[in-house]
PDB file of N, CA and C in Angstrom:
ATOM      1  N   UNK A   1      -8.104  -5.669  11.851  1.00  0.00           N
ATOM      2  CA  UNK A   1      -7.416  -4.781  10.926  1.00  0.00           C
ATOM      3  C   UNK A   1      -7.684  -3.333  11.350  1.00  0.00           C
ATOM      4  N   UNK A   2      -6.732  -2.175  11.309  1.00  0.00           N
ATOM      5  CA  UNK A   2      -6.538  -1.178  11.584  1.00  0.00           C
ATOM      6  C   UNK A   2      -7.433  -0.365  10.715  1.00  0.00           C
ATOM      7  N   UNK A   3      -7.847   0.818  11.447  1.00  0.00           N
ATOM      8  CA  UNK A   3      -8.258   2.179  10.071  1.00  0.00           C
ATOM      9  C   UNK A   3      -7.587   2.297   8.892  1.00  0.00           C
ATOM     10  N   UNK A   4      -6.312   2.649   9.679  1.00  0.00           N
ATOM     11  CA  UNK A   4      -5.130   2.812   9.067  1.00  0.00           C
ATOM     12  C   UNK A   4      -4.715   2.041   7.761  1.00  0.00           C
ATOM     13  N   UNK A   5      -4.913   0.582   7.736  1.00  0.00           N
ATOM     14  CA  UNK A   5      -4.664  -0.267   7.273  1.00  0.00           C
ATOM     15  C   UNK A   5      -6.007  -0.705   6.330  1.00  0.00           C
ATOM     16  N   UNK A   6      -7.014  -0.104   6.750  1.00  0.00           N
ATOM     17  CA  UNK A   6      -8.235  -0.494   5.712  1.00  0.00           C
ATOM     18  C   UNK A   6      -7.945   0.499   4.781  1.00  0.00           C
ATOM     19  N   UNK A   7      -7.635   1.300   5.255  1.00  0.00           N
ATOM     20  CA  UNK A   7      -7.209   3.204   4.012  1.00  0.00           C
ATOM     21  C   UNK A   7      -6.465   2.557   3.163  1.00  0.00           C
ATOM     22  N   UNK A   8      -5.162   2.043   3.775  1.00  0.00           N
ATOM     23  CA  UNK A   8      -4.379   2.026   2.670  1.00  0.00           C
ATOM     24  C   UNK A   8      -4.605   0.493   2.018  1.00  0.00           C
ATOM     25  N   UNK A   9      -5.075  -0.228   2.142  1.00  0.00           N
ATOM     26  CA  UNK A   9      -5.703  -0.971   1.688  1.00  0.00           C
ATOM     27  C   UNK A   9      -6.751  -0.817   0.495  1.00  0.00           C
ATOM     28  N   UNK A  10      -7.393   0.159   0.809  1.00  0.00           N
ATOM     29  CA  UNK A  10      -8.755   0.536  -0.534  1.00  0.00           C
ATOM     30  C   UNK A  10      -7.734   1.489  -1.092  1.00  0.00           C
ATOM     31  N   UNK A  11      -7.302   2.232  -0.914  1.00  0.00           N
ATOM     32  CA  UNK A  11      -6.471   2.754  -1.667  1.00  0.00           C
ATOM     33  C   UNK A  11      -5.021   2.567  -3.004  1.00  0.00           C
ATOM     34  N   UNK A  12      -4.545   1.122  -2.453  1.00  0.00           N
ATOM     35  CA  UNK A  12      -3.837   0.440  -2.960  1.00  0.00           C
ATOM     36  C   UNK A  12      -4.355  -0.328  -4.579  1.00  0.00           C
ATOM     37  N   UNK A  13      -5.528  -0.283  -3.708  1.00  0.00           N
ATOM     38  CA  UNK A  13      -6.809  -1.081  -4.914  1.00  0.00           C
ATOM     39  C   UNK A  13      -7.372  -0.610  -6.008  1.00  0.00           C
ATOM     40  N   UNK A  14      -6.925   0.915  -5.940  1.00  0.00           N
ATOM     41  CA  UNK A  14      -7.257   2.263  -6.932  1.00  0.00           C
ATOM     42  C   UNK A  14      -5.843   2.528  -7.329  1.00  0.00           C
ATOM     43  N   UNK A  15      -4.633   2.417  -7.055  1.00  0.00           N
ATOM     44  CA  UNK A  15      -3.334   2.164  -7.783  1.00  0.00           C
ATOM     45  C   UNK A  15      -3.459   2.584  -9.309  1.00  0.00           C
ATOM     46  N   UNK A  16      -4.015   1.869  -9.778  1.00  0.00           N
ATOM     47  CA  UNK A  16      -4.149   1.758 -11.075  1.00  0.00           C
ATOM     48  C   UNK A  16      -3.886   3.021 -12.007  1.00  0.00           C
ATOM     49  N   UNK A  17      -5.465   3.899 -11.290  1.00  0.00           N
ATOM     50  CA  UNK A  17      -5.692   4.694 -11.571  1.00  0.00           C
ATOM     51  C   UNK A  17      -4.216   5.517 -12.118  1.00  0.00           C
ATOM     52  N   UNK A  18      -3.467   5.827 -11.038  1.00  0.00           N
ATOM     53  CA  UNK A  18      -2.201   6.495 -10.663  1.00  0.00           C
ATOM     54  C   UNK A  18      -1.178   6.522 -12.314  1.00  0.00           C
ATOM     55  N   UNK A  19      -0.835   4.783 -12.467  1.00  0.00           N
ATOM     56  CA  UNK A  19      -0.107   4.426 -13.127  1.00  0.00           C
ATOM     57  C   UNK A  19      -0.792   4.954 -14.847  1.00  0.00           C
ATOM     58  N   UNK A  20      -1.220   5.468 -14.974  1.00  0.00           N
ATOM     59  CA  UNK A  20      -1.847   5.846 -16.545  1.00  0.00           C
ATOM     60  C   UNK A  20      -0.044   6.477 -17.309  1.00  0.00           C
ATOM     61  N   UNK A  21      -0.013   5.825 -18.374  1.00  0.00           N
ATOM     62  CA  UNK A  21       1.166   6.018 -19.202  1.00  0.00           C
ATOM     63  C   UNK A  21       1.104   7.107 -20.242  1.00  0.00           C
ATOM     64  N   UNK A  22      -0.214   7.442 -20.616  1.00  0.00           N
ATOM     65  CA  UNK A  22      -0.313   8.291 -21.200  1.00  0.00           C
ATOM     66  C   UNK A  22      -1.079   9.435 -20.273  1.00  0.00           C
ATOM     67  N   UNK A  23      -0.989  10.713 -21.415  1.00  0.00           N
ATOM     68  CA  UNK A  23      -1.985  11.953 -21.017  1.00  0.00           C
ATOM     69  C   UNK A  23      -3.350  11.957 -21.281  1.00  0.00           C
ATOM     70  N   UNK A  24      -3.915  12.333 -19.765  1.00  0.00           N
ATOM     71  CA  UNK A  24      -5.202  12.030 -20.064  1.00  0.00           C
ATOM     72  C   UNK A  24      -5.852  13.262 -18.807  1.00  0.00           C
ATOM     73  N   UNK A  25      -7.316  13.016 -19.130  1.00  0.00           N
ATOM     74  CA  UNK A  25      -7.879  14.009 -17.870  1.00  0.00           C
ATOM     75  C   UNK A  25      -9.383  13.288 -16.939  1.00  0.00           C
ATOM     76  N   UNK A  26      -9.296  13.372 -16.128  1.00  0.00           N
ATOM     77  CA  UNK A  26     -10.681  12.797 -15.532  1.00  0.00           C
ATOM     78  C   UNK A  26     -11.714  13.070 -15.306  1.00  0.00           C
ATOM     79  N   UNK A  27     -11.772  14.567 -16.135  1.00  0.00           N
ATOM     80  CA  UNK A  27     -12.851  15.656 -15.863  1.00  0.00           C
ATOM     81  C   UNK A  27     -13.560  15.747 -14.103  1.00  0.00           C
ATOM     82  N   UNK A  28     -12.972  15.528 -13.564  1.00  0.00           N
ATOM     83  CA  UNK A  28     -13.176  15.925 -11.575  1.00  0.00           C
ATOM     84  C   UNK A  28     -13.460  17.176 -11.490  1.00  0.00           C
ATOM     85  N   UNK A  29     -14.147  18.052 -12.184  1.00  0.00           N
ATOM     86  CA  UNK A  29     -13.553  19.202 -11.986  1.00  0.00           C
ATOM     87  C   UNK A  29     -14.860  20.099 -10.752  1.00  0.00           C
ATOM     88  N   UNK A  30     -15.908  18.902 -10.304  1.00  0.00           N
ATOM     89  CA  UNK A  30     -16.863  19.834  -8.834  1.00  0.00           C
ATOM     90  C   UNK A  30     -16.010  19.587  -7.618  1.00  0.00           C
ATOM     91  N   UNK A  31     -15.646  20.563  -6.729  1.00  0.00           N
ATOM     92  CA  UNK A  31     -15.198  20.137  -5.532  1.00  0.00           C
ATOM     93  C   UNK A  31     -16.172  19.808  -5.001  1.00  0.00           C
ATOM     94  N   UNK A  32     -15.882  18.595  -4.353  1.00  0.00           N
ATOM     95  CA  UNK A  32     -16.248  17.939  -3.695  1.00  0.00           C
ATOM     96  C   UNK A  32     -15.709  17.896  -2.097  1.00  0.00           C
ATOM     97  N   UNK A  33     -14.765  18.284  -1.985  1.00  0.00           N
ATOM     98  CA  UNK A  33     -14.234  18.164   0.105  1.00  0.00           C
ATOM     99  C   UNK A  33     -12.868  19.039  -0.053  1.00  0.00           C
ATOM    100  N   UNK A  34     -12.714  19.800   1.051  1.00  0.00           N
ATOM    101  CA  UNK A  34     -11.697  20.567   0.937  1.00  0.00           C
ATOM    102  C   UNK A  34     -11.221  20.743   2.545  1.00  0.00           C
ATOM    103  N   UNK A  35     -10.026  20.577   2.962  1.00  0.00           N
ATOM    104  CA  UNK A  35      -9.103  20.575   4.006  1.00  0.00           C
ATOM    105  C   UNK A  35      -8.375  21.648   4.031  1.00  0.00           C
ATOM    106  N   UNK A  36      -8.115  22.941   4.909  1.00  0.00           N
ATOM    107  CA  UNK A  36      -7.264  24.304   4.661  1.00  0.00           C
ATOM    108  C   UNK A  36      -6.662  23.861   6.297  1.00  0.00           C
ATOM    109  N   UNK A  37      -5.681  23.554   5.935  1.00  0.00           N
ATOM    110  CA  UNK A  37      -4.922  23.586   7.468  1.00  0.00           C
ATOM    111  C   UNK A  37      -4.975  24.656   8.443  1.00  0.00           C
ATOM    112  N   UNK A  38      -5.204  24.575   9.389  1.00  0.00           N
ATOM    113  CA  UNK A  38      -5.765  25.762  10.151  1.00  0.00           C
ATOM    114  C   UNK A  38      -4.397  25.856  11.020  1.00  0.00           C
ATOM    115  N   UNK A  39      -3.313  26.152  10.590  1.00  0.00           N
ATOM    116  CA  UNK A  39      -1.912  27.029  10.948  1.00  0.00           C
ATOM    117  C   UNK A  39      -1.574  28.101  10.043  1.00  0.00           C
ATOM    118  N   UNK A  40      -0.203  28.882  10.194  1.00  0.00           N
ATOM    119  CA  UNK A  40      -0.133  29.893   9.291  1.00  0.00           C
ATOM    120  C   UNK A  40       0.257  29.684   7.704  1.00  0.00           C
ATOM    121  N   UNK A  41       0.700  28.409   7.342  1.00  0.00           N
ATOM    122  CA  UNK A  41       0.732  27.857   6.363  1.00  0.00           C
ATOM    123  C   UNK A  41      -0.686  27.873   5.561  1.00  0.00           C
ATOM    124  N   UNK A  42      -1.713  27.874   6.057  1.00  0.00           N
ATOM    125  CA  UNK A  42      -3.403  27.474   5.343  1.00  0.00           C
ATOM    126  C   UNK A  42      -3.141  26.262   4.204  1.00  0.00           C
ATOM    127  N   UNK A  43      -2.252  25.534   3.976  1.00  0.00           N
ATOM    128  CA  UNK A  43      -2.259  24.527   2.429  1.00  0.00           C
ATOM    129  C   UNK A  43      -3.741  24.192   2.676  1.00  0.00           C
ATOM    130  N   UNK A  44      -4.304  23.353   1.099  1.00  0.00           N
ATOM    131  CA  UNK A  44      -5.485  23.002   1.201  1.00  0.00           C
ATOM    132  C   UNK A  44      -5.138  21.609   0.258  1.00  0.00           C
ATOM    133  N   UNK A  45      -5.980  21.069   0.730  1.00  0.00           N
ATOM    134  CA  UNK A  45      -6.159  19.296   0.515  1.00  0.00           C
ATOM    135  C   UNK A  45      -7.583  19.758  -0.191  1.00  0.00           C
ATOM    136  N   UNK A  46      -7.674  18.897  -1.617  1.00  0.00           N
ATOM    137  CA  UNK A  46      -9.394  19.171  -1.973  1.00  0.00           C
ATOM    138  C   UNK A  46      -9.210  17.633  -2.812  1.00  0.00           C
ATOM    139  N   UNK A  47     -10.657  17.540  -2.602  1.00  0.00           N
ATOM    140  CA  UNK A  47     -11.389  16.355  -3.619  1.00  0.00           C
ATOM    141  C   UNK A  47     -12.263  16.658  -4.497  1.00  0.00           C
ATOM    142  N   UNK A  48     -12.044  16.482  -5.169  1.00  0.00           N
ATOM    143  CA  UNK A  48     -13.380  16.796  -7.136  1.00  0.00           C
ATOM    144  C   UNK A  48     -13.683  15.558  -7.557  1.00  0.00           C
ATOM    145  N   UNK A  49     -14.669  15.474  -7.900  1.00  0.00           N
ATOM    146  CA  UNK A  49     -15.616  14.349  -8.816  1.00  0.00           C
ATOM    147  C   UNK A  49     -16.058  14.664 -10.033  1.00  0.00           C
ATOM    148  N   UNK A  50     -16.011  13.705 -10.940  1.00  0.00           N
ATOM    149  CA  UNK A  50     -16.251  13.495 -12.033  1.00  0.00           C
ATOM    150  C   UNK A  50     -17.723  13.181 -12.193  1.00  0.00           C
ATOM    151  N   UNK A  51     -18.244  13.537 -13.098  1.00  0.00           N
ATOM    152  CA  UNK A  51     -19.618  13.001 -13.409  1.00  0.00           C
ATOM    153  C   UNK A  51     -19.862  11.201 -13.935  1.00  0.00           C
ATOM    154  N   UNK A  52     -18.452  10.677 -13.874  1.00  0.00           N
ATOM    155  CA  UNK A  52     -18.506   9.167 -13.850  1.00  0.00           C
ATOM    156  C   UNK A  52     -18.524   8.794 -12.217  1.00  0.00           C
ATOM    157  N   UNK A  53     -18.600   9.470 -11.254  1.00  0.00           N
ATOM    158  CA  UNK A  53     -18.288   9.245 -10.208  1.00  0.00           C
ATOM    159  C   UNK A  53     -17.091   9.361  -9.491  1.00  0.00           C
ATOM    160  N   UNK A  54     -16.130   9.041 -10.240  1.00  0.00           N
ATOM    161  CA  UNK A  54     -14.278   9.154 -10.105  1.00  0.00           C
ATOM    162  C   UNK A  54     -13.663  10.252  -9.314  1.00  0.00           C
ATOM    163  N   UNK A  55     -13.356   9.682  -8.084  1.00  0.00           N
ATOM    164  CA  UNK A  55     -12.668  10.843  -7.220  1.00  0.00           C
ATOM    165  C   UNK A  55     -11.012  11.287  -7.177  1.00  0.00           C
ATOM    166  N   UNK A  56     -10.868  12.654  -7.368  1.00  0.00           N
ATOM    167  CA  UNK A  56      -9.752  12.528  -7.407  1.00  0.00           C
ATOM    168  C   UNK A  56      -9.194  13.611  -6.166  1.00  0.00           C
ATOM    169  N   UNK A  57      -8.578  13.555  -5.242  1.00  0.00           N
ATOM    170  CA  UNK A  57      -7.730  13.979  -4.067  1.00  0.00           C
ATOM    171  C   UNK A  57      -6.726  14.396  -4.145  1.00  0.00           C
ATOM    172  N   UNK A  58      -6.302  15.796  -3.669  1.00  0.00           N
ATOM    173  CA  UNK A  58      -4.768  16.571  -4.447  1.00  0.00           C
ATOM    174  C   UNK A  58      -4.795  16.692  -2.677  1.00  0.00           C
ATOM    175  N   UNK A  59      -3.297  15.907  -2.256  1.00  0.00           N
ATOM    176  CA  UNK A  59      -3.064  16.523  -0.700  1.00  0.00           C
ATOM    177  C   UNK A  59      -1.519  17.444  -0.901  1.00  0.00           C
ATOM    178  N   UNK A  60      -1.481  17.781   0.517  1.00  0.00           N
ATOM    179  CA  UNK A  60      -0.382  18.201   0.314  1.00  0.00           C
ATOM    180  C   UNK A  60       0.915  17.043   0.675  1.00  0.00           C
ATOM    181  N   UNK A  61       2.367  17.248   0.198  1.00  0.00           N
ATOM    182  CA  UNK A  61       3.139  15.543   0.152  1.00  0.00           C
ATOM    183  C   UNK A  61       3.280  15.865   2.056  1.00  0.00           C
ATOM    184  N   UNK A  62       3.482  14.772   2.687  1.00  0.00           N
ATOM    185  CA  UNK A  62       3.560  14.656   3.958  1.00  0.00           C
ATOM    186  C   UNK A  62       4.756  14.938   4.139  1.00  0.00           C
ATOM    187  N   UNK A  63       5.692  15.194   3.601  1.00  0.00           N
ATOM    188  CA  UNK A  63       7.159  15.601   4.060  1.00  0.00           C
ATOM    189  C   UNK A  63       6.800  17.684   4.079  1.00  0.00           C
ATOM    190  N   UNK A  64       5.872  17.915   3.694  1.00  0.00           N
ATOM    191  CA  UNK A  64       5.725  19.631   3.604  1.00  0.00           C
ATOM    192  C   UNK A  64       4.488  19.288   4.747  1.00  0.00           C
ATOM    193  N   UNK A  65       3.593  18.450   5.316  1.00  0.00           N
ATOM    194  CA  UNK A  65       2.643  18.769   6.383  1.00  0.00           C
ATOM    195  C   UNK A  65       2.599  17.535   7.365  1.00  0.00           C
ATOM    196  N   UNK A  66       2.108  17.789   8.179  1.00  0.00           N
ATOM    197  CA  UNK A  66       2.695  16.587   9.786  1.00  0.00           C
ATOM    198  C   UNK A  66       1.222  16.219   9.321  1.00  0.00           C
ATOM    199  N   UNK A  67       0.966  15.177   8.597  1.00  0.00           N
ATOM    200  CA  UNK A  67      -0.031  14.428   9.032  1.00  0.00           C
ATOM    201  C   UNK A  67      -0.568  13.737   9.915  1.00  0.00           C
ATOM    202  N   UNK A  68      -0.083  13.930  11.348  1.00  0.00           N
ATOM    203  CA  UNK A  68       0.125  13.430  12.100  1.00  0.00           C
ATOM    204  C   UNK A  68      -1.046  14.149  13.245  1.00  0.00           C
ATOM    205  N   UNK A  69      -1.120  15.987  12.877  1.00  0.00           N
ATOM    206  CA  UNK A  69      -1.328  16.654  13.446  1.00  0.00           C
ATOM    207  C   UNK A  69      -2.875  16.568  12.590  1.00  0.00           C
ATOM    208  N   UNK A  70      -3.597  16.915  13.803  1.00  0.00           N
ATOM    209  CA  UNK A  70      -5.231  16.714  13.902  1.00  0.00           C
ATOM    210  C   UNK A  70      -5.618  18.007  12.516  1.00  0.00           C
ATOM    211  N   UNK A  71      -4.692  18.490  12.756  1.00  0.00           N
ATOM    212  CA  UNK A  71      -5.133  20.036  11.678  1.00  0.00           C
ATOM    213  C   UNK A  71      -4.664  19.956  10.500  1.00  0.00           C
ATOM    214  N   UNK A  72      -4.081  18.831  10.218  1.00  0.00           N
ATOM    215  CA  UNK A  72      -3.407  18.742   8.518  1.00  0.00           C
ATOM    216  C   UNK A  72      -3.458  17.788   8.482  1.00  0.00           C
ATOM    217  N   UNK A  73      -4.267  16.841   9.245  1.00  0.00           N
ATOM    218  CA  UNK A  73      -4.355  14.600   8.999  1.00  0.00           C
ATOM    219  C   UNK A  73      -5.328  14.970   7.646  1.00  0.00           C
ATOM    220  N   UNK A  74      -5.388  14.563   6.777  1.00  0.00           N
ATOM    221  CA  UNK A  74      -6.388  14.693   5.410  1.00  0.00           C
ATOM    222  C   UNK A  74      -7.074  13.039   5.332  1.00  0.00           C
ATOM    223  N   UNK A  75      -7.009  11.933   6.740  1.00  0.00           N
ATOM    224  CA  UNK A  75      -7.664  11.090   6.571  1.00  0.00           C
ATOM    225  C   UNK A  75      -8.950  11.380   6.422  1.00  0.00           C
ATOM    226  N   UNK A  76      -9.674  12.123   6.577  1.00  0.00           N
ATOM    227  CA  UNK A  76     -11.270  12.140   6.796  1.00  0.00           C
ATOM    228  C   UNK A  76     -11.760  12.549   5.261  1.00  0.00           C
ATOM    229  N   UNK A  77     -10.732  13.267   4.790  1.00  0.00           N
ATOM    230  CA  UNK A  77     -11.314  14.209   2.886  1.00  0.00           C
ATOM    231  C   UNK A  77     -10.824  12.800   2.438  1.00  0.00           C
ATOM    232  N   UNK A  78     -10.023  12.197   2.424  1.00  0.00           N
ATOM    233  CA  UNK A  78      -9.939  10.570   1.284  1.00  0.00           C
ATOM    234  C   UNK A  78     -10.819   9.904   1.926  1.00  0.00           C
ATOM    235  N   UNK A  79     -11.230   9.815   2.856  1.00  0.00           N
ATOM    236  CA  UNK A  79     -11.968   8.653   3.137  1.00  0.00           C
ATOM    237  C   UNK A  79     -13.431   8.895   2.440  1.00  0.00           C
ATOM    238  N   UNK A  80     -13.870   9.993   2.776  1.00  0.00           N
ATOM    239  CA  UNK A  80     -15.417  10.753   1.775  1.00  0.00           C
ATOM    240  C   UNK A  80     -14.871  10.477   0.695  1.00  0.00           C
ATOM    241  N   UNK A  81     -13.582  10.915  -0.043  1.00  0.00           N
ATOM    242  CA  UNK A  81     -14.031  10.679  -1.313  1.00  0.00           C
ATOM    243  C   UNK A  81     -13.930   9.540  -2.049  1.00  0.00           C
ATOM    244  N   UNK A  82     -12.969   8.531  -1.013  1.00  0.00           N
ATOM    245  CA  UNK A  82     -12.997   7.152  -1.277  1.00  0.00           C
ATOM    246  C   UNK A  82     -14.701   6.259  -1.323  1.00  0.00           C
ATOM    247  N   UNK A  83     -15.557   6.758  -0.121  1.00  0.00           N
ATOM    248  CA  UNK A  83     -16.455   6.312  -0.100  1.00  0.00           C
ATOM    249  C   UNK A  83     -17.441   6.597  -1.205  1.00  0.00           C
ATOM    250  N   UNK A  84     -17.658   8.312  -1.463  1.00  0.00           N
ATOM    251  CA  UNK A  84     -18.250   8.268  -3.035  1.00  0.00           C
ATOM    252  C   UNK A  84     -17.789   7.725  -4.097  1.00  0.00           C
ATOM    253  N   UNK A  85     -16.940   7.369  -4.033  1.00  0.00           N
ATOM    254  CA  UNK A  85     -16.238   6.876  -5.585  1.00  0.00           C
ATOM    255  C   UNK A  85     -16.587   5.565  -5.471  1.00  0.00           C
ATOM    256  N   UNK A  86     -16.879   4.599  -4.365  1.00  0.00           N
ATOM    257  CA  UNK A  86     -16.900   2.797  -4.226  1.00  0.00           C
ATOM    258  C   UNK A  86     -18.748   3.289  -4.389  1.00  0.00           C
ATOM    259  N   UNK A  87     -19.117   3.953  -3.683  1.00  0.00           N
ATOM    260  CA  UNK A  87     -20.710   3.983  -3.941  1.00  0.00           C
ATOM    261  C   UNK A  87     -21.480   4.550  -5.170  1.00  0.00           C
ATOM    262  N   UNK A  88     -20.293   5.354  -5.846  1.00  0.00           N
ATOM    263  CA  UNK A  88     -21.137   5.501  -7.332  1.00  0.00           C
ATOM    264  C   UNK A  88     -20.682   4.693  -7.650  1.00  0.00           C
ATOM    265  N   UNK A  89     -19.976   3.809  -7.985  1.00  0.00           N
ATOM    266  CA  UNK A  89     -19.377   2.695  -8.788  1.00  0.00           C
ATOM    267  C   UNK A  89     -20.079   1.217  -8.556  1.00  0.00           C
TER     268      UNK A  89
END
């Protein structure tokens, strides 16, 4: 099985989270990992944690950044914060 494919795999598995029907908040509010694209754009990708452990990841949508490109891939900030969130839990 791929990197690629383990990501979206653990990720799929946190879904849940996503689907909430009502308004709510997760209190995330320490940054925790932050990505500033290093072109003239600068967007920033960040991760915050909750004091339940609960990570939450704001990227930018991949149709506005080439994730593709070593300087705006935001695999490495989900993967940290994927990993704190399975290890406080």
């Amino acid at each position: 099985m791929t990197d690629a494919r383990r990501l979206v795999d653990k990720l799929w598995s946190y879904c849940n989270v996503l689907r909430d029907d009502g308004v709510s908040t997760t209190g995330a509010h320490v940054l925790a990992g932050q990505l500033v694209e290093s072109n003239r754009r600068q967007w920033t990708n960040e991760s915050h944690l909750a004091p339940s452990g609960l990570a939450v990841v704001t990227l930018t949508h991949p149709r506005r950044a080439n994730w593709r490109s070593p300087d705006e891939d935001p695999t490495a900030l989900v993967r940290r914060a994927l990993d704190r969130w399975t290890n406080a839990s």
